[in-house]
Protein backbone atom coordinates (compact mmCIF):
# COMPACT_ATOMS: atom_id res chain seq x y z
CA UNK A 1 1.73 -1.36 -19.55
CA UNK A 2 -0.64 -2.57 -16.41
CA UNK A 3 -2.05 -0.42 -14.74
CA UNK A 4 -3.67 -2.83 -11.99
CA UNK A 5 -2.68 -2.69 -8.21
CA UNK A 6 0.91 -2.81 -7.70
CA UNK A 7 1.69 -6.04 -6.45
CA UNK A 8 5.28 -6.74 -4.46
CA UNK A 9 6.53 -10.33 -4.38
CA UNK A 10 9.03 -11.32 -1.23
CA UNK A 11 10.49 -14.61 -2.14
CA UNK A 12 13.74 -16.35 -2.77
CA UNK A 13 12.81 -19.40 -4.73
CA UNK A 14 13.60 -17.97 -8.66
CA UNK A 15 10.70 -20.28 -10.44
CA UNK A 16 7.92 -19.09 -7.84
CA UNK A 17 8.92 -15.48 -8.26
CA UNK A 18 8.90 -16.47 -12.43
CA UNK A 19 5.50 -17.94 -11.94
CA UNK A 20 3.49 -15.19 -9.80
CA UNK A 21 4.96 -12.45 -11.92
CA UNK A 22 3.78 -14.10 -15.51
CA UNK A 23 0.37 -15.45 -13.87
CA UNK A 24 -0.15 -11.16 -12.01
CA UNK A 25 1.37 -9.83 -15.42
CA UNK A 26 -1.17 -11.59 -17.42
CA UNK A 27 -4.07 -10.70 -14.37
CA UNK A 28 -3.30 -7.06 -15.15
CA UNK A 29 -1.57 -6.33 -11.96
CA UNK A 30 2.43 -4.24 -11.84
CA UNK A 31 4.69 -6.61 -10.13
CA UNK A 32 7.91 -5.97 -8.48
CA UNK A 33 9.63 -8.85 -6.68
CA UNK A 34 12.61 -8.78 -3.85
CA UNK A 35 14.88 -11.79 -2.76
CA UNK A 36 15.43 -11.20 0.80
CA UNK A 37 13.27 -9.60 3.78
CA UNK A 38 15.93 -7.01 4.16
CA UNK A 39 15.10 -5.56 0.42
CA UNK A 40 11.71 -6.50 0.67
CA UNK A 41 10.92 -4.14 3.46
CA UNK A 42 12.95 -1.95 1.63
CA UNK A 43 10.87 -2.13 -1.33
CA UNK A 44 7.70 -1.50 0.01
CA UNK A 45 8.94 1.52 1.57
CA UNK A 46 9.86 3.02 -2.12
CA UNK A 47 7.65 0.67 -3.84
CA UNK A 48 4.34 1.42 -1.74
CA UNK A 49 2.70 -1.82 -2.94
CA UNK A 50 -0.92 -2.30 -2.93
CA UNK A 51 -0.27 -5.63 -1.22
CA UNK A 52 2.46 -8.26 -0.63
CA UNK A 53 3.37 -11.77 -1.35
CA UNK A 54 5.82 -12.81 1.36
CA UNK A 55 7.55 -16.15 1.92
CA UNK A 56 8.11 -17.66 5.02
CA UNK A 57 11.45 -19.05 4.39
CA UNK A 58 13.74 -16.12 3.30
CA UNK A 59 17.23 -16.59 3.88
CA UNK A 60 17.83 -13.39 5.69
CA UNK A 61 15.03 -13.68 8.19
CA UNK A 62 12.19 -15.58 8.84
CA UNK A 63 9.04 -14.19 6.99
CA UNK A 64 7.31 -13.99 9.98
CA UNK A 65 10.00 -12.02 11.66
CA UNK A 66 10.03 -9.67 8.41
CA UNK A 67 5.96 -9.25 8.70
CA UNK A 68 6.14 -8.32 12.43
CA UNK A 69 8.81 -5.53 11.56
CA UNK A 70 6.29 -4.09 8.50
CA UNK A 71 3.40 -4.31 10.91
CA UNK A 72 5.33 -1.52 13.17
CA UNK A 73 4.83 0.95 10.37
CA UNK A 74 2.68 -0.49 7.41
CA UNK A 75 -1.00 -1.80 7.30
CA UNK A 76 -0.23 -2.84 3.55
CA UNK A 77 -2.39 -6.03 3.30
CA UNK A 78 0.19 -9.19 3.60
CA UNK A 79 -0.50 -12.54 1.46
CA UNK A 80 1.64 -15.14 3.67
CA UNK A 81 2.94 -18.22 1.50
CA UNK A 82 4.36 -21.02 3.61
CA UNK A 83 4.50 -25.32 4.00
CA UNK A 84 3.28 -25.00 7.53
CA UNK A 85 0.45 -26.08 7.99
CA UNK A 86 -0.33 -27.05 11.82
CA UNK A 87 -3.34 -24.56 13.30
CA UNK A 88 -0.79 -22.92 15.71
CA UNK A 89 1.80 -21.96 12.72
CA UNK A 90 -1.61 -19.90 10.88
CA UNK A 91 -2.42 -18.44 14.41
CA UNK A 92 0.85 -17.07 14.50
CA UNK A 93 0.82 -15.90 11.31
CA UNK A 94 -2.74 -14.03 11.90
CA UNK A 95 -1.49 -12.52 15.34
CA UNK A 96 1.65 -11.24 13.61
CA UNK A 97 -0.63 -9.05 10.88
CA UNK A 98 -1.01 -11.36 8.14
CA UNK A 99 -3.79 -10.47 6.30
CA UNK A 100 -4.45 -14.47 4.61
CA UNK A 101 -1.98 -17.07 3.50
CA UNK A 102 -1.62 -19.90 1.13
CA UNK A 103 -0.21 -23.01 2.26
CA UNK A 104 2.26 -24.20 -0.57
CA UNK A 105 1.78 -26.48 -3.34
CA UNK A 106 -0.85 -23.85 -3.79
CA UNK A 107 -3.14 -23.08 -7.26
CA UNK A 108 -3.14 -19.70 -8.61
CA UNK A 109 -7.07 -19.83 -9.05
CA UNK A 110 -7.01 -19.90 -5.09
CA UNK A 111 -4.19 -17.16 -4.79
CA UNK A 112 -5.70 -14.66 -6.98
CA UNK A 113 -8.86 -15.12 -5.56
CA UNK A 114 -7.04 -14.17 -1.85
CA UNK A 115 -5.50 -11.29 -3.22
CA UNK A 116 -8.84 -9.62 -5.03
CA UNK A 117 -10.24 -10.20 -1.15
CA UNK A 118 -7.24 -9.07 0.45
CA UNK A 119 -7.21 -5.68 -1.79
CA UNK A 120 -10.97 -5.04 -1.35
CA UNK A 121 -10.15 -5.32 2.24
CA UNK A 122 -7.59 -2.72 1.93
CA UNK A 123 -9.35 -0.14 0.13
CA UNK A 124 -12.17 2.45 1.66
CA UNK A 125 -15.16 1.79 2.47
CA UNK A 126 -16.41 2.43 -1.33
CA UNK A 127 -17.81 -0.71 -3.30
CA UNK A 128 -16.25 0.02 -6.08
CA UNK A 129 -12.59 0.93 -4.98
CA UNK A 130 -13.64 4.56 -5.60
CA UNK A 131 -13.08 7.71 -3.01
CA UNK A 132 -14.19 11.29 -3.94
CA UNK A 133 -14.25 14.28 -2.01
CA UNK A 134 -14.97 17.93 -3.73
CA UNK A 135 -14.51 17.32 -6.99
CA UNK A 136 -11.74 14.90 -6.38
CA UNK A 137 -11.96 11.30 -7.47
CA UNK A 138 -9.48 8.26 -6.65
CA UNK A 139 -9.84 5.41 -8.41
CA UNK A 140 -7.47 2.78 -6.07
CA UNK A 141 -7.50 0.11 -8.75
CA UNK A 142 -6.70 1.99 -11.84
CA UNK A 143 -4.63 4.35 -9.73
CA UNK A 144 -6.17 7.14 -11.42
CA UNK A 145 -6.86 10.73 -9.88
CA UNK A 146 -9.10 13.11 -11.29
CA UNK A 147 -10.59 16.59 -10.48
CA UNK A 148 -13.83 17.73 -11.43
CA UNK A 149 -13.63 15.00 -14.21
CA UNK A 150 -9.78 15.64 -15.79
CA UNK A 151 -7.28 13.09 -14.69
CA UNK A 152 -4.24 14.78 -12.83
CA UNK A 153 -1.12 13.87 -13.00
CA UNK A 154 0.73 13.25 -9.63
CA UNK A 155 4.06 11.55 -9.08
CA UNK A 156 4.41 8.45 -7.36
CA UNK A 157 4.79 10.09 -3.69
CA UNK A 158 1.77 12.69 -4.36
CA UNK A 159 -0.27 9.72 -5.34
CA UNK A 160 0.74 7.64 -2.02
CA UNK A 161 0.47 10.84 0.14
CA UNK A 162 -3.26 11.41 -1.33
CA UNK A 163 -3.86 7.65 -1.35
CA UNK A 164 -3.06 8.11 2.53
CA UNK A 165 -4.74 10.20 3.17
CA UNK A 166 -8.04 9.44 1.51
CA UNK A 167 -7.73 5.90 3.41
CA UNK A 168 -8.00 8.28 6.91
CA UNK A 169 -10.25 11.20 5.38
CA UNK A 170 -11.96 13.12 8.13
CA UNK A 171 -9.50 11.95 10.33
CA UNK A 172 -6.15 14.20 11.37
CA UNK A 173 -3.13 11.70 10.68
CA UNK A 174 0.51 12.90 12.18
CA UNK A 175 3.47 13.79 10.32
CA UNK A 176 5.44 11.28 11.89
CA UNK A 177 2.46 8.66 10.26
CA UNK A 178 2.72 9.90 6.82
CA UNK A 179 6.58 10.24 6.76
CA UNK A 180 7.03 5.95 8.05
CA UNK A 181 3.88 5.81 5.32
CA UNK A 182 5.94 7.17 2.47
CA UNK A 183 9.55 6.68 3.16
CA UNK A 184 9.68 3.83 5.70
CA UNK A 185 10.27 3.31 9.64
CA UNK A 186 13.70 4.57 9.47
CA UNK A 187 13.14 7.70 7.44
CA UNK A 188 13.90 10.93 9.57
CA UNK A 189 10.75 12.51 10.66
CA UNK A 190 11.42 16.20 8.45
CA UNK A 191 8.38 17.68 8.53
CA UNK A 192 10.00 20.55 5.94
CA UNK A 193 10.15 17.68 3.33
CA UNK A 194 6.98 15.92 3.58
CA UNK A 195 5.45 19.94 3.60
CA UNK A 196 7.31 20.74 -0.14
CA UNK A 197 4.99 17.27 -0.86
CA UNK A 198 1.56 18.90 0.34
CA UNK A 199 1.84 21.85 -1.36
CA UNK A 200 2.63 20.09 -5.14
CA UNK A 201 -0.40 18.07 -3.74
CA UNK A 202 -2.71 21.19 -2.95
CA UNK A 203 -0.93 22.66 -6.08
CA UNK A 204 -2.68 19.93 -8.44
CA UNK A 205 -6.25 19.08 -6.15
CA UNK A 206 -7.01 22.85 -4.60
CA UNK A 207 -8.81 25.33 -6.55
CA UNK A 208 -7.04 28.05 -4.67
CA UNK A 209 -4.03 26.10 -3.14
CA UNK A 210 -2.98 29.36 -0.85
CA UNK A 211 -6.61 28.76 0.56
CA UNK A 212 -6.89 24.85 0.73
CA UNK A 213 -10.50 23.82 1.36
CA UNK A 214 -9.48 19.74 1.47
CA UNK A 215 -6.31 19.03 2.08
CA UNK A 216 -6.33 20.77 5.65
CA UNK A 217 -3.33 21.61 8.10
CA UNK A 218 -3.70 20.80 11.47
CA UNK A 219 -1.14 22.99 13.47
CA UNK A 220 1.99 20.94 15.16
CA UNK A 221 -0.05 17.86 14.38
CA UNK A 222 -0.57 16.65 10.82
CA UNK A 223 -2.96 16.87 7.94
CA UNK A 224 -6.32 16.00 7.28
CA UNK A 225 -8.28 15.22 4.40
CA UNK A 226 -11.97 16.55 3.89
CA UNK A 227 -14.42 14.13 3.54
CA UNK A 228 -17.82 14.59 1.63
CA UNK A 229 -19.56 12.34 4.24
């Protein structure tokens, strides 16, 4: 099983989806794939991709109406694949939160080597995709967590909450952030059920999780992550 970035796929066209997901497979990456920009948004709300390949030409919505909707509550970095090709039409795309695109017929040499930017990009500041922060240590590309050397094991949502919140360490981020983070722009912001998720976190990353010394409350605000820097 891969155990690369987790890659999502928004397209309609059956032999493009076929030919990213045997040409990612083969890179290493997981793939997941949607049809429409309705289950594509969808998807990266349960999914939490590491990035997204989205088509312009959906037959739902345009993809660039889809990207401006995911832009209102996800930064996750956006691959654009489209025939347009007039400088306005990539301007657009760029001002609506595109991270890159690929202008179709397009070679998979050049896509991959977009994506590999794009996810660099996305991670924090760490050469090597790495974050650690007393005695914690995220690995973003093997989606690996480990404390004080032993790899934990977190289930999907721990993993995205940490992943969160390693991408903002030092920095308090709101409940109502982390809830659109993990279940999507229409989730209800219940604080109750995102706190049940911090304390399996602190349960598994905290020495003494009644005392937490990095995963810190901030009081009618949010959480914040410790930071060795």
């Amino acid at each position: 099983m891969n155990e690369g970035p987790v890659i999502l796929i928004i397209d309609d066209e059956p032999q493009i989806r076929r030919l990213l997901r045997l040409t990612l497979d083969a890179h290493g990456y997981q793939v997941h794939d949607a049809t429409t920009a309705r289950e594509g948004l969808q998807q990266v709300a349960m999914v939490r991709p590491d990035l997204v390949i989205l088509d312009l030409g959906l037959p739902d919505m345009s993809g660039l109406e889809a990207l401006r909707e995911l832009r209102e509550w996800s930064q996750t970095p956006v691959i654009v694949l489209t025939v347009k090709n007039s400088e306005q039409d990539k301007v657009d795309l760029l001002d609506a939160g595109a991270n890159d695109y690929v202008t179709k017929p397009f070679g998979m040499g050049e896509l991959l080597a977009r994506m590999r930017a794009a996810l660099r990009l996305s991670l924090p500041d760490s050469s090597d995709g790495v974050f650690s922060t007393g005695g914690i240590t995220i690995d973003f590309a093997r989606r690996i967590v480990t404390r004080n050397g032993e790899e934990l094991r977190l289930t999907p949502t721990e993993y995205a909450l940490l992943r969160f919140l390693a991408r903002h360490a030092g920095k308090v981020v709101t409940h109502a952030q982390i809830i659109h983070e993990l279940w999507g722009p229409d989730s209800q912001p219940d604080t109750s059920y995102l706190r049940v998720y911090v304390l399996q976190l602190r349960r598994k990353i905290e020495q003494d999780p009644a005392s937490p010394r990095l995963l810190i409350t901030e009081p009618g605000v949010g959480y914040r992550l410790t930071s060795d820097e």
